[in-house]
N, C-alpha and C. Protein backbone atom coordinates (compact mmCIF):
# COMPACT_ATOMS: atom_id res chain seq x y z
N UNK A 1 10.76 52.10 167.92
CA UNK A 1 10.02 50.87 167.64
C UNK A 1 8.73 51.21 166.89
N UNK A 2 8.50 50.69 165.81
CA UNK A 2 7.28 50.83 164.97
C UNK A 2 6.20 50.21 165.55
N UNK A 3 4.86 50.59 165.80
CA UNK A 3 3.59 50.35 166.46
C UNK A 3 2.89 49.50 165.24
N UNK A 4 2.41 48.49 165.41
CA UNK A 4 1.42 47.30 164.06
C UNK A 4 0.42 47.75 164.13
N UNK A 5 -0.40 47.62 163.31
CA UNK A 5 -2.17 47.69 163.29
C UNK A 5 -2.63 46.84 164.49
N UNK A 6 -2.34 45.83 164.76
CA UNK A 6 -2.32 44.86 166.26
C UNK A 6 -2.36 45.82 166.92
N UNK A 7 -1.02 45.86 167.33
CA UNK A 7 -0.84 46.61 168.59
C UNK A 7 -1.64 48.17 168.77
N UNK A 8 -1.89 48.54 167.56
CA UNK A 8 -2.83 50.12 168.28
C UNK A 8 -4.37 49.09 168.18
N UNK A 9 -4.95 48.61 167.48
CA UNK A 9 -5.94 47.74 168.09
C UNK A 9 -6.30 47.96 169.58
N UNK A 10 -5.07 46.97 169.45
CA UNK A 10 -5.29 46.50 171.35
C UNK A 10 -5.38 47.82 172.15
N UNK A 11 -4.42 48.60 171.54
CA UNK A 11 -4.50 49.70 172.52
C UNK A 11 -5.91 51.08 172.75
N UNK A 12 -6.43 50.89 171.26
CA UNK A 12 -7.92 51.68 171.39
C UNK A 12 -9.03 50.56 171.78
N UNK A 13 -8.59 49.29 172.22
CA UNK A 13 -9.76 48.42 173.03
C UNK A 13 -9.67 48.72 174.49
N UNK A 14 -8.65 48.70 174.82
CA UNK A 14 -8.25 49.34 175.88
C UNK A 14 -8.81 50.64 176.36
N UNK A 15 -8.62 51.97 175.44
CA UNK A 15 -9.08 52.98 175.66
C UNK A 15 -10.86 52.87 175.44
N UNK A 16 -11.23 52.38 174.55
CA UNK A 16 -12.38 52.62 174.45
C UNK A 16 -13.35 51.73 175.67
N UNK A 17 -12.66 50.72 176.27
CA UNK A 17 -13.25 49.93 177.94
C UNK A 17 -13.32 50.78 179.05
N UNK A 18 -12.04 51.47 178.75
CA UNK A 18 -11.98 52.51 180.23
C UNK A 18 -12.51 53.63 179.86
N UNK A 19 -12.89 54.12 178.33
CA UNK A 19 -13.73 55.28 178.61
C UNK A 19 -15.48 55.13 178.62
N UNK A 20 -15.50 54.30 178.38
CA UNK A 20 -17.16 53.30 178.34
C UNK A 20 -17.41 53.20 180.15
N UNK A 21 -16.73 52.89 180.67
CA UNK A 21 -16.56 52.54 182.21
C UNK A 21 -16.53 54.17 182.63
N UNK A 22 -15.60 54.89 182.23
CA UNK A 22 -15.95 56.43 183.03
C UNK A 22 -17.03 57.10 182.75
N UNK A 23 -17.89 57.31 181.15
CA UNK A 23 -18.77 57.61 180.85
C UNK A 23 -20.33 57.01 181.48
N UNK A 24 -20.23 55.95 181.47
CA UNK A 24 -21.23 55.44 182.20
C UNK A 24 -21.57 55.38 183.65
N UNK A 25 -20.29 55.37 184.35
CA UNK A 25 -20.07 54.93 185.71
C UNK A 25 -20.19 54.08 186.63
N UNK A 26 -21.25 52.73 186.37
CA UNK A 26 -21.64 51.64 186.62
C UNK A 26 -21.89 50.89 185.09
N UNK A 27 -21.30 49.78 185.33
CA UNK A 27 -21.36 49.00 184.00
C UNK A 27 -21.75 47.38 183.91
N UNK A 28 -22.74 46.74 183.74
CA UNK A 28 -23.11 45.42 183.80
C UNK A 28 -21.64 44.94 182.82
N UNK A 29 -20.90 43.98 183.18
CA UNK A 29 -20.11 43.74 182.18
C UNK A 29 -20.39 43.05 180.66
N UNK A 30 -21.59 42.34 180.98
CA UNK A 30 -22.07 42.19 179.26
C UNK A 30 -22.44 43.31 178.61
N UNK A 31 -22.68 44.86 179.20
CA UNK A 31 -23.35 45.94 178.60
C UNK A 31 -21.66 46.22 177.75
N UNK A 32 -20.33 45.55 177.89
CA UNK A 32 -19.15 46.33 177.40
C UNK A 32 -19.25 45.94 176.40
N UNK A 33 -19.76 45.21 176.14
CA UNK A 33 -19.32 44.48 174.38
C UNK A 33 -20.15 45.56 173.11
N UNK A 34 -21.35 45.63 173.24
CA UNK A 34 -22.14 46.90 172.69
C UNK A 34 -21.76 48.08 172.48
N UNK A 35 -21.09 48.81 173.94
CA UNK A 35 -21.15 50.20 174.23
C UNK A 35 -19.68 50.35 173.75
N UNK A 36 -19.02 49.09 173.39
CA UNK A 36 -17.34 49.74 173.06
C UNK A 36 -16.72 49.19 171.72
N UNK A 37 -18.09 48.07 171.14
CA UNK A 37 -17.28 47.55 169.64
C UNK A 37 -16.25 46.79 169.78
N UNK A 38 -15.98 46.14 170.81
CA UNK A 38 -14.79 45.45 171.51
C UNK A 38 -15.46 44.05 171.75
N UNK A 39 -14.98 42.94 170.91
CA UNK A 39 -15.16 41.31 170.78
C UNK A 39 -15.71 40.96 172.96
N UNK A 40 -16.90 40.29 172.85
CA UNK A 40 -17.08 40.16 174.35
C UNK A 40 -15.86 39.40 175.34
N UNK A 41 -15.14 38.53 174.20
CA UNK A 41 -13.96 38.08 175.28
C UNK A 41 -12.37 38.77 175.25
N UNK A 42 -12.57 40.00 174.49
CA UNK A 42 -11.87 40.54 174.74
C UNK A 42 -12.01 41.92 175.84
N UNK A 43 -12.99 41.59 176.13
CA UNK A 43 -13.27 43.11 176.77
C UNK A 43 -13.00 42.29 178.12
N UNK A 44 -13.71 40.69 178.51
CA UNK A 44 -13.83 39.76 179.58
C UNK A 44 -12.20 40.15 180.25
N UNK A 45 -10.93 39.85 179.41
CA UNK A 45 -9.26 39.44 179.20
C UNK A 45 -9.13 41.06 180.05
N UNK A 46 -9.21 42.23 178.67
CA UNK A 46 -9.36 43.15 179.94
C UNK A 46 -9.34 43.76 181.24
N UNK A 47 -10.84 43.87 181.55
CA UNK A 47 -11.02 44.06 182.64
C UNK A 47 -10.63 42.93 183.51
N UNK A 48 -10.40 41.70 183.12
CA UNK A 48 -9.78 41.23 184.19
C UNK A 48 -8.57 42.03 184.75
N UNK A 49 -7.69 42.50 183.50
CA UNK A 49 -6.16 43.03 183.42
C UNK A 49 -6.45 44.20 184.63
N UNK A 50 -7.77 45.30 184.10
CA UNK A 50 -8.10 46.39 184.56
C UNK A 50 -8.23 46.33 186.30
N UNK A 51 -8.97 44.90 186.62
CA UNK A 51 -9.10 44.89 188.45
C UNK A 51 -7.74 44.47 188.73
N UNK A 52 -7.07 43.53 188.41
CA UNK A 52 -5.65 43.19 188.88
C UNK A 52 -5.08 44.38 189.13
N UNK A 53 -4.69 45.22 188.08
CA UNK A 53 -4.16 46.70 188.25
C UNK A 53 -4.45 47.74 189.05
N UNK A 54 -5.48 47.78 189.91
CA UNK A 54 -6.40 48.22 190.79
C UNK A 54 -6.77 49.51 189.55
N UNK A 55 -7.48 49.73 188.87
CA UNK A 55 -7.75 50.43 187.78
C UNK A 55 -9.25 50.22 187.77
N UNK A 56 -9.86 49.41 188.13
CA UNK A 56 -11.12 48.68 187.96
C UNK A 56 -11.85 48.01 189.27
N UNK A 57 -12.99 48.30 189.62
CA UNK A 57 -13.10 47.59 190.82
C UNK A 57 -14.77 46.52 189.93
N UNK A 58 -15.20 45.86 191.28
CA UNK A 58 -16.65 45.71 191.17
C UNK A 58 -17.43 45.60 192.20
N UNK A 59 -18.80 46.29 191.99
CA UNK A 59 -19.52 46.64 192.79
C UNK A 59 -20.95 45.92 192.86
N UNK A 60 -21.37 45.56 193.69
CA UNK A 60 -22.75 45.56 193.25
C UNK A 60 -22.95 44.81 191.98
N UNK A 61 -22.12 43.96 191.28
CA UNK A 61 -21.90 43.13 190.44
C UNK A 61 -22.45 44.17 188.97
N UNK A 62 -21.42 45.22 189.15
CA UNK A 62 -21.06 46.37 188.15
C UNK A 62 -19.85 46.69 188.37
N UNK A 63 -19.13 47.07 187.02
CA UNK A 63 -18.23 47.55 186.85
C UNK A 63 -17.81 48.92 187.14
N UNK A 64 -16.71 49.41 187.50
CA UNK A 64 -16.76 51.32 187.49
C UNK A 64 -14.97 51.10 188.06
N UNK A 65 -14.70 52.61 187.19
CA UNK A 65 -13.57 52.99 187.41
C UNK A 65 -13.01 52.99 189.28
N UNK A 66 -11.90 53.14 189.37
CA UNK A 66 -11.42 53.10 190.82
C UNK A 66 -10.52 54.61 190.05
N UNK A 67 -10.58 55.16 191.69
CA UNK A 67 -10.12 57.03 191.36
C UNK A 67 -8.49 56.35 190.71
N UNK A 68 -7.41 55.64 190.85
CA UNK A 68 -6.54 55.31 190.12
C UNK A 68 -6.70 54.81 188.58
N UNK A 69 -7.97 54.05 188.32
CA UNK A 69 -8.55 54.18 187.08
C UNK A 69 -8.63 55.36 186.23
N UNK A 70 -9.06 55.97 186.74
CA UNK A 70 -9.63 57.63 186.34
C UNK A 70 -8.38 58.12 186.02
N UNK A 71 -7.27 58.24 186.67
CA UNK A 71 -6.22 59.04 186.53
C UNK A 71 -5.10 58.26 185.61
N UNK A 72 -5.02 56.91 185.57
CA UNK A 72 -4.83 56.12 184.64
C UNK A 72 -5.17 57.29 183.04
N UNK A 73 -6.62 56.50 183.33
CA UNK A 73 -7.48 57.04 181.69
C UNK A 73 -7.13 58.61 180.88
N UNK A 74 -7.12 59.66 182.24
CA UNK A 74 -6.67 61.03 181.87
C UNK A 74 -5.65 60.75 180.92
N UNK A 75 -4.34 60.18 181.59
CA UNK A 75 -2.90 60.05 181.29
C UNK A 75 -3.47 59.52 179.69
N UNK A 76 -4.05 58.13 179.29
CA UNK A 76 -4.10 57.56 178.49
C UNK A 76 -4.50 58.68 177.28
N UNK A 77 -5.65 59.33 177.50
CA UNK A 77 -6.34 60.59 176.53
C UNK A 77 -5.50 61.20 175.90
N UNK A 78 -4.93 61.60 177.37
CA UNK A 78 -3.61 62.87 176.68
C UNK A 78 -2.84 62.91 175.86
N UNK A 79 -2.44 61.29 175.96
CA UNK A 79 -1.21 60.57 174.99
C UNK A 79 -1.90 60.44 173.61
N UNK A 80 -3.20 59.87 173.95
CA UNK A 80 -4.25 59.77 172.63
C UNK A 80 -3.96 61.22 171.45
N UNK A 81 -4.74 62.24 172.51
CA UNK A 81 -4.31 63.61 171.58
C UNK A 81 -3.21 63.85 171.03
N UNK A 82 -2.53 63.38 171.73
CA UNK A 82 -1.01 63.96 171.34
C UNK A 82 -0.68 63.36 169.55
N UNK A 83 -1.34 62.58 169.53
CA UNK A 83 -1.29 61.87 167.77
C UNK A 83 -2.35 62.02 167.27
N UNK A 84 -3.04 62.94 167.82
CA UNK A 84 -4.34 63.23 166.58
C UNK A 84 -3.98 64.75 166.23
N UNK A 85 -4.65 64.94 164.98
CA UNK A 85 -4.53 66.35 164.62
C UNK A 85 -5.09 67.21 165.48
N UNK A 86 -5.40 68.36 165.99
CA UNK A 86 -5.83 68.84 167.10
C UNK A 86 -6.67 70.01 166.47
N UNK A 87 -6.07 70.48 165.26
CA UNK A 87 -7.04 71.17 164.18
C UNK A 87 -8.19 71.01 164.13
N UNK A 88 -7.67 69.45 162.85
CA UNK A 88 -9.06 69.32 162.47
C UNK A 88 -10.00 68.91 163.47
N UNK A 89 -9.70 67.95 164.57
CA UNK A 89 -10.46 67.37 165.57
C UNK A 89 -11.58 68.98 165.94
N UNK A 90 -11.16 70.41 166.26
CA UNK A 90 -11.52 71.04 166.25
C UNK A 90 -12.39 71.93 165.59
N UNK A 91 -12.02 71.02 164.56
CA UNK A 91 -13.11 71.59 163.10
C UNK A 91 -14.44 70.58 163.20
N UNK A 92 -13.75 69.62 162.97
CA UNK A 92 -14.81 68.91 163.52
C UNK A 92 -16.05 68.83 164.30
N UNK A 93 -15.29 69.47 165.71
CA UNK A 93 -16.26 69.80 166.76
C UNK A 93 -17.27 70.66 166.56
N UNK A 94 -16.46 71.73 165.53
CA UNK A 94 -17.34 72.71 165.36
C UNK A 94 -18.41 72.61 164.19
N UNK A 95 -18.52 71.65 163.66
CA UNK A 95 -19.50 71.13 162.74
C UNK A 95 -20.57 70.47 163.12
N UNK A 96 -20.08 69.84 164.39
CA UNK A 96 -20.75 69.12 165.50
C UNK A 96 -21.82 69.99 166.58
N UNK A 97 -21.38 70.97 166.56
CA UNK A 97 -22.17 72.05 167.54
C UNK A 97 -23.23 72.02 166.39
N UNK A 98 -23.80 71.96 165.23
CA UNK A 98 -24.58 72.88 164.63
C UNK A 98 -25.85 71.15 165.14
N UNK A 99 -25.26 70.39 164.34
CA UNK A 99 -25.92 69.15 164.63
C UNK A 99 -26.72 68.77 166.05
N UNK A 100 -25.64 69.23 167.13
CA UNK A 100 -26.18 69.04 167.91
C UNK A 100 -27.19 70.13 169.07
N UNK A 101 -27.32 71.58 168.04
CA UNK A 101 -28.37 72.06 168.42
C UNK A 101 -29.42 71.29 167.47
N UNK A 102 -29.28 70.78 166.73
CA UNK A 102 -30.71 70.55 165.92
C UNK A 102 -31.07 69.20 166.98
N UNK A 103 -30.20 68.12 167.43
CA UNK A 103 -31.01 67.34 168.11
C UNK A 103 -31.47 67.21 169.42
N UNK A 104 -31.05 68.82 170.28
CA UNK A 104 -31.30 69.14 171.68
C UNK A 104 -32.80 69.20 171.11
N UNK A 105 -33.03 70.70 169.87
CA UNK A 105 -34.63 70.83 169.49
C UNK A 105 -35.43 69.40 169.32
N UNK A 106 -34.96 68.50 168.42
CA UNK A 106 -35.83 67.60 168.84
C UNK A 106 -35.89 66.74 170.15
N UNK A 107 -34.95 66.55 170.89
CA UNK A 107 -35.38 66.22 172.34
C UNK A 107 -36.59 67.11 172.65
N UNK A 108 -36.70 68.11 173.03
CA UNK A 108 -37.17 68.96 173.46
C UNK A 108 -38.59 69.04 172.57
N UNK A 109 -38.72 68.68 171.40
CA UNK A 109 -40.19 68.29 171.12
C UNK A 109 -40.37 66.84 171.48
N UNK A 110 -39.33 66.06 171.71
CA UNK A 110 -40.31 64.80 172.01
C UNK A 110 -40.28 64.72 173.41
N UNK A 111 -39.93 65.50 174.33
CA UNK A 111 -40.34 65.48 175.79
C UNK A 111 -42.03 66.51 175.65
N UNK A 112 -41.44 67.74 174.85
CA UNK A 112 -42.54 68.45 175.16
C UNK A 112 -43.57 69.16 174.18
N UNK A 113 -44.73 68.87 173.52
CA UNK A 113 -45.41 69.87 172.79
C UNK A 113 -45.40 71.29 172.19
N UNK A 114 -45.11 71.67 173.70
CA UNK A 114 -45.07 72.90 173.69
C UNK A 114 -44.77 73.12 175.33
N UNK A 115 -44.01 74.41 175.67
CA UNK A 115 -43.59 75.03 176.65
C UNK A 115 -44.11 74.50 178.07
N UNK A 116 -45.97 74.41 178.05
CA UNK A 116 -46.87 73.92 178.77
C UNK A 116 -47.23 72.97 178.98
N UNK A 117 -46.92 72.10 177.71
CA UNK A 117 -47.53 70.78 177.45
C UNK A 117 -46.45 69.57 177.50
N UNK A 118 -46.29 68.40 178.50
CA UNK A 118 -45.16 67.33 178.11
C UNK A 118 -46.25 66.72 176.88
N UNK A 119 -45.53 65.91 176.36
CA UNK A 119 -45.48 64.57 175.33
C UNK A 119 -45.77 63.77 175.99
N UNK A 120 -47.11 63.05 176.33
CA UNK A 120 -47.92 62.02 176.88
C UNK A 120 -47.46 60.56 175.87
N UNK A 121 -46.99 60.99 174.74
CA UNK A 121 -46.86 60.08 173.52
C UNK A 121 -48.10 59.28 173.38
N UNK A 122 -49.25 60.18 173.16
CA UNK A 122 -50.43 59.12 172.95
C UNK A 122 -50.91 59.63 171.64
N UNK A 123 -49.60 60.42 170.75
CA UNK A 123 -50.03 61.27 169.33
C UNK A 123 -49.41 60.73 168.45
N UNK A 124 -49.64 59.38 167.85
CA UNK A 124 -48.56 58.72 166.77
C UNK A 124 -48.20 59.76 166.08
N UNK A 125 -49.33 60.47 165.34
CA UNK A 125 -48.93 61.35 164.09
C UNK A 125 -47.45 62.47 164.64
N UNK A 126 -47.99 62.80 166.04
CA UNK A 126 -46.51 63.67 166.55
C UNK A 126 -45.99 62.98 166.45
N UNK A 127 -45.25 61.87 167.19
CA UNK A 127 -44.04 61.38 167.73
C UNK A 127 -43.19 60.91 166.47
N UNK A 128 -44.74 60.75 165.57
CA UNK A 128 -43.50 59.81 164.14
C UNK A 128 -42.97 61.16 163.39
N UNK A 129 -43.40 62.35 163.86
CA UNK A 129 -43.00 63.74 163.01
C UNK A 129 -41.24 63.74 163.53
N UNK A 130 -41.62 63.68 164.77
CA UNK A 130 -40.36 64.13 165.39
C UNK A 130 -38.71 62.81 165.43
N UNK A 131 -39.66 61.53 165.54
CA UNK A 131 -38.95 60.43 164.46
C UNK A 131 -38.18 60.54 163.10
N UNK A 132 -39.02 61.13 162.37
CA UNK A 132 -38.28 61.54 160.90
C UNK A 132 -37.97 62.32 160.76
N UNK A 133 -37.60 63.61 162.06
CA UNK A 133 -36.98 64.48 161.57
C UNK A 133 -35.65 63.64 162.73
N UNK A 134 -35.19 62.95 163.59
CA UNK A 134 -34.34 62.26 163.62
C UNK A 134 -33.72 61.36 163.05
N UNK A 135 -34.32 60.39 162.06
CA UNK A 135 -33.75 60.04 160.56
C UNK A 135 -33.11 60.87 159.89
N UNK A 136 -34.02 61.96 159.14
CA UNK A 136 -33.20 62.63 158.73
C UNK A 136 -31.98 63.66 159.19
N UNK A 137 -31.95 63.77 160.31
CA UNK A 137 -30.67 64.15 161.01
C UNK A 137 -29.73 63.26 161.04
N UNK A 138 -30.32 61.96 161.50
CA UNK A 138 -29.19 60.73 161.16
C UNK A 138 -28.44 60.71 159.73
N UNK A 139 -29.40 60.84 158.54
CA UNK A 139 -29.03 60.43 157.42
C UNK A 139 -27.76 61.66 156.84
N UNK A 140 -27.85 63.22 157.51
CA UNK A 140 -27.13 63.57 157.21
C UNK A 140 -25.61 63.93 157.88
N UNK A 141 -26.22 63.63 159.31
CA UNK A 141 -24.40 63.62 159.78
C UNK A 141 -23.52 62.38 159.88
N UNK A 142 -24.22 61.18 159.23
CA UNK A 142 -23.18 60.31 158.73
C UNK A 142 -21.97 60.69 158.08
N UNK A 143 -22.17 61.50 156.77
CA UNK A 143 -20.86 61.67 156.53
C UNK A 143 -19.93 62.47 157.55
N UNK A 144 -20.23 63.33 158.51
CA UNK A 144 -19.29 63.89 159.60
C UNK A 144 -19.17 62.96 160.03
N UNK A 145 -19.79 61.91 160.64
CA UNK A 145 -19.16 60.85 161.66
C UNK A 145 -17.91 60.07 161.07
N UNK A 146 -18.34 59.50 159.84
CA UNK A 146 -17.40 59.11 159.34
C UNK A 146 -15.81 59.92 159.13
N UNK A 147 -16.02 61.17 158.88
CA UNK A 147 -14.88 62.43 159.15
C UNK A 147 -14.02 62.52 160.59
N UNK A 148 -14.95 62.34 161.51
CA UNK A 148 -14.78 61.85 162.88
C UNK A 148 -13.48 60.77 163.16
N UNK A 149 -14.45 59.51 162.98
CA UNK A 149 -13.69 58.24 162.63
C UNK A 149 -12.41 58.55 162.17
N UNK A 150 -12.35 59.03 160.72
CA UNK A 150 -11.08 58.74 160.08
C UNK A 150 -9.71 59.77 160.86
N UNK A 151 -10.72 60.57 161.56
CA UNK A 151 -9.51 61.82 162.50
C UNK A 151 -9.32 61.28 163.69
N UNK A 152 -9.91 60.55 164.36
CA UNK A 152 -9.97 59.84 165.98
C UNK A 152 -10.35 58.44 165.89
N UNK A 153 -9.33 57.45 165.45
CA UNK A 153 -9.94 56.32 164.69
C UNK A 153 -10.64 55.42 166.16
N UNK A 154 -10.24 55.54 167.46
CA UNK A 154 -11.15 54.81 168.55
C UNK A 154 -12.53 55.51 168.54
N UNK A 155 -13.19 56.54 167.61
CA UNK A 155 -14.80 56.43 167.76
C UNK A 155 -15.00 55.37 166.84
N UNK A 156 -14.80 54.75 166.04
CA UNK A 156 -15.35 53.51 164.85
C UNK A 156 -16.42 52.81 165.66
N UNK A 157 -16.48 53.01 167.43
CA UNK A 157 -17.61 51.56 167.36
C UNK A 157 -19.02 52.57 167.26
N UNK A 158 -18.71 53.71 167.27
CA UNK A 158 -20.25 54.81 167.40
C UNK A 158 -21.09 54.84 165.88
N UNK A 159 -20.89 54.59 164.64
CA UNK A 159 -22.19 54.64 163.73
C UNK A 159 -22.32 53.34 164.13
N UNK A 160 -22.28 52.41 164.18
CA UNK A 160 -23.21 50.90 165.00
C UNK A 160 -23.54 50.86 166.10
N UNK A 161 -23.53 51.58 166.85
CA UNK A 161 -24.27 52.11 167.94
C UNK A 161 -25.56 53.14 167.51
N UNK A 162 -25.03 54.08 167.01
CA UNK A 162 -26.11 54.98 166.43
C UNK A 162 -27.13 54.17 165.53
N UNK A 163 -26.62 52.82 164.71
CA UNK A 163 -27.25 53.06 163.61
C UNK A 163 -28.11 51.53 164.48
N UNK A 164 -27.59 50.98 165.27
CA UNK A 164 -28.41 50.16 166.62
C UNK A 164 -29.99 50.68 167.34
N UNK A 165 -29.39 51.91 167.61
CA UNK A 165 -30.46 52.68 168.52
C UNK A 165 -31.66 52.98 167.66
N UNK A 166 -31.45 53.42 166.24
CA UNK A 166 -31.96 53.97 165.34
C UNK A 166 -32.99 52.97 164.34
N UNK A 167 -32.41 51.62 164.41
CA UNK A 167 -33.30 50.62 163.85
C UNK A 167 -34.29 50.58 164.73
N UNK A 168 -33.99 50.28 166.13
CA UNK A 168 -35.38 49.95 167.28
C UNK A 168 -36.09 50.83 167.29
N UNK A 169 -35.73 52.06 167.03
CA UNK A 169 -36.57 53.14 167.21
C UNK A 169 -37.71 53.05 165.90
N UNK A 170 -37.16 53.01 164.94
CA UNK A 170 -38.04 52.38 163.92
C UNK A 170 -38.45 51.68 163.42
N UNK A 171 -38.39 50.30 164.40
CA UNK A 171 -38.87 49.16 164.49
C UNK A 171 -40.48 49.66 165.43
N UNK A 172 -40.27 50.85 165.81
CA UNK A 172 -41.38 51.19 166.96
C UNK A 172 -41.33 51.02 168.34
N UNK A 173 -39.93 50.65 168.66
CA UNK A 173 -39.69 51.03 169.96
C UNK A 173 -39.08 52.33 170.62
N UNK A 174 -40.01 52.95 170.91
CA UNK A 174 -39.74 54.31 170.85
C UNK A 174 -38.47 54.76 171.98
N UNK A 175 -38.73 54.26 173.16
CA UNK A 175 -38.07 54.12 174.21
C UNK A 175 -36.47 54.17 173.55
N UNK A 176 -35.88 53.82 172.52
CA UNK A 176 -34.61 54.08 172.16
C UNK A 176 -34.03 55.17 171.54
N UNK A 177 -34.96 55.99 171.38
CA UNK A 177 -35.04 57.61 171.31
C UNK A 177 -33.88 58.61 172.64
N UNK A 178 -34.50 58.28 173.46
CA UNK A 178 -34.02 58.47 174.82
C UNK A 178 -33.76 57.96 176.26
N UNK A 179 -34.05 56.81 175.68
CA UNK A 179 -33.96 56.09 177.24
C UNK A 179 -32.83 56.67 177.83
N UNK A 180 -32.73 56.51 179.39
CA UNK A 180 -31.47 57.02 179.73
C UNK A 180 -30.49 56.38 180.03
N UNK A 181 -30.73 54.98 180.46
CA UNK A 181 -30.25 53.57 181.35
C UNK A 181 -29.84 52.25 180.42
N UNK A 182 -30.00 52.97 178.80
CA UNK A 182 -29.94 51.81 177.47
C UNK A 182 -28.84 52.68 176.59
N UNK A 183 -28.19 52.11 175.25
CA UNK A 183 -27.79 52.98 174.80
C UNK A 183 -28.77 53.10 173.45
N UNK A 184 -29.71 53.80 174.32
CA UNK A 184 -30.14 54.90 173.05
C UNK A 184 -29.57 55.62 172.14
N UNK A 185 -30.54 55.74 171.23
CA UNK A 185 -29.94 57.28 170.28
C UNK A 185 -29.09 58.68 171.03
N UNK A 186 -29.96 59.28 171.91
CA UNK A 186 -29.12 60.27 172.83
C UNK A 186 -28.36 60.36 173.67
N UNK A 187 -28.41 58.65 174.13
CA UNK A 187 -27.12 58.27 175.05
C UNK A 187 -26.04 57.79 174.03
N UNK A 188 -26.28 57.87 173.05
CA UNK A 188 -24.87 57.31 172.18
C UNK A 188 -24.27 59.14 171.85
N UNK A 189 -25.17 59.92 171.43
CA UNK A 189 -25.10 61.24 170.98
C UNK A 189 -24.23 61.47 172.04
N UNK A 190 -24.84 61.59 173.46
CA UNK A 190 -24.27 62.15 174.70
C UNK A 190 -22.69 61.68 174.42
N UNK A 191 -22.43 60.64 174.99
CA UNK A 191 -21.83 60.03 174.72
C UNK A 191 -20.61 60.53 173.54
N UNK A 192 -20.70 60.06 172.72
CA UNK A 192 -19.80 61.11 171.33
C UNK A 192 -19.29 62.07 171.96
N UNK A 193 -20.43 63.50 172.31
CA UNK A 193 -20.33 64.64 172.43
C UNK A 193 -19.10 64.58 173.66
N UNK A 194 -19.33 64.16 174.51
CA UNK A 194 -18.18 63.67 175.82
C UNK A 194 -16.73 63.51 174.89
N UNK A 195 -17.02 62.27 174.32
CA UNK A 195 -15.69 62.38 173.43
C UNK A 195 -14.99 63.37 172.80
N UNK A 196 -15.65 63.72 172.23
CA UNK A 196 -15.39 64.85 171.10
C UNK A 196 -14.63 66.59 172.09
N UNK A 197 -15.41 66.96 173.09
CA UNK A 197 -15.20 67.61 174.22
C UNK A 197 -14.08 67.50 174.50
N UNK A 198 -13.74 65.90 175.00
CA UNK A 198 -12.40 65.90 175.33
C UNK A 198 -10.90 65.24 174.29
N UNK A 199 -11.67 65.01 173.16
CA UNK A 199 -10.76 64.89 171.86
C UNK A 199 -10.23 66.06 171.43
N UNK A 200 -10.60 67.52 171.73
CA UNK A 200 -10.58 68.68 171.69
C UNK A 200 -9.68 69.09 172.62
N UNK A 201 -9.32 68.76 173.55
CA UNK A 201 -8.76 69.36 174.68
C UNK A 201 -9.73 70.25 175.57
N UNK A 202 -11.03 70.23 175.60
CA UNK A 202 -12.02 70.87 176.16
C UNK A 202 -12.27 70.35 177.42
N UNK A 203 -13.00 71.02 178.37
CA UNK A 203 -13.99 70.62 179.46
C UNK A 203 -15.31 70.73 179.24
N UNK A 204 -15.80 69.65 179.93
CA UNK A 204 -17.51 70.35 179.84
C UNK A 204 -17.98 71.50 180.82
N UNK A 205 -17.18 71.66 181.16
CA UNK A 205 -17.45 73.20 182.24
C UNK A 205 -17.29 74.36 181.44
N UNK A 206 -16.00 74.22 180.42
CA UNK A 206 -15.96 75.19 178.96
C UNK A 206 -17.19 74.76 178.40
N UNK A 207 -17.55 74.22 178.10
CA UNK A 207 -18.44 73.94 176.96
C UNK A 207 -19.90 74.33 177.21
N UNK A 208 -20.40 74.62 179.04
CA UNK A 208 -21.56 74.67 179.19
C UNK A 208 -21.18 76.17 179.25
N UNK A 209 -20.33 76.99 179.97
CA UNK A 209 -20.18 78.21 179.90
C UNK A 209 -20.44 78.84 178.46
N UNK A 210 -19.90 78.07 177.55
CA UNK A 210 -20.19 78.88 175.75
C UNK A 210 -21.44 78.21 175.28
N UNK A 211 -22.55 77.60 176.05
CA UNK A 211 -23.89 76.99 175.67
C UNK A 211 -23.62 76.49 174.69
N UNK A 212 -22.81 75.46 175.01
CA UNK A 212 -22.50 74.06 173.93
C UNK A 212 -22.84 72.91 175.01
N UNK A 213 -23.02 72.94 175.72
CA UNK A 213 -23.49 71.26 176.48
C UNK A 213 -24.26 71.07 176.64
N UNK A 214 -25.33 69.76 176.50
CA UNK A 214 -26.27 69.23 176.50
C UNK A 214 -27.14 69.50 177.77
């Protein structure tokens, strides 16, 4: 049976709800529409599907996987890989490591000065240094993302996420730099990097052992 553009649609809305829900682990359900590029009443149709199935619970009037969820989603990945190139996805990754030492260093200046010193952020002239050198990190791994995309076509909702986080931030809300509890710039990064990890066939337990994890 031949698969439509429809039907894999539906099926990376799908994947990309339940991996938004494992990545996060508590989920306001209006936060799904943002974090997954997925129409808000389709994500609503969903997770309805997702609690019926016991796949999905709610808590605390948040969303989060149920351990049958989880093992659901594994299964789903696997099948995912199984039709992506596994190469290039790997090449990929590894283009991705270089990028993402350059934006651990700038975390690490905009938490801290220096070794001794946190980032009080009361130094426009710093913070906007370390701002434009996150622009310009942005401006140049667009074209990888897009490389990304066209090899793993369920990341597509991440440069509008990135490029989301990245306006506020230079609108002067700095807080979208890193917040941890929003999807920031580094929670979208994080985020990716998770993907990408396991678009690879990787663990993050591999990945911190070879000082590749965040």
């Amino acid at each position: 049976m031949t698969t439509t553009g429809q039907e894999l649609t539906m099926d990376i809305d799908r994947l990309r709800v339940l991996r938004a829900l494992r990545l996060k682990g508590r989920v306001l359900a209006e936060d799904l529409p943002a974090a997954t590029g997925v129409p808000a009443a389709r994500c609503a149709e969903l997770t309805d599907q997702f609690i019926a199935a016991g796949h999905v619970e709610e808590a605390r009037g948040r969303l989060k996987l149920t351990v049958q969820g989880r093992d659901h989603l594994t299964g789903q990945l696997a099948a995912e890989r199984e039709t992506l190139d596994g190469t290039r996805i790997k090449d990929l990754y590894d283009e991705f490591d270089e990028f993402n030492a350059e934006l651990k260093s700038l975390m690490t200046r905009w938490q801290l000065k220096d070794p001794d010193t946190p980032n009080d952020h009361t130094d426009p002239d710093y913070d906007q240094a370390v701002v434009d050198g996150l622009v310009d990190l942005d401006v140049r791994f667009q074209g990888l993302l897009a490389h990304m995309v066209d090899a793993a076509p369920r990341l597509a909702h991440y440069p509008a996420r990135f490029q989301h986080a990245l306006n506020l931030v230079n609108t002067g809300d700095h807080s979208w730099f890193a917040k941890p509890l929003a999807d920031s710039y580094h929670t979208v990064w994080f985020e990716l990097h998770e993907d990408l990890i396991g678009l690879a066939g990787l663990s993050r337990v591999e990945e911190a052992a070879a000082g590749r994890a965040e």
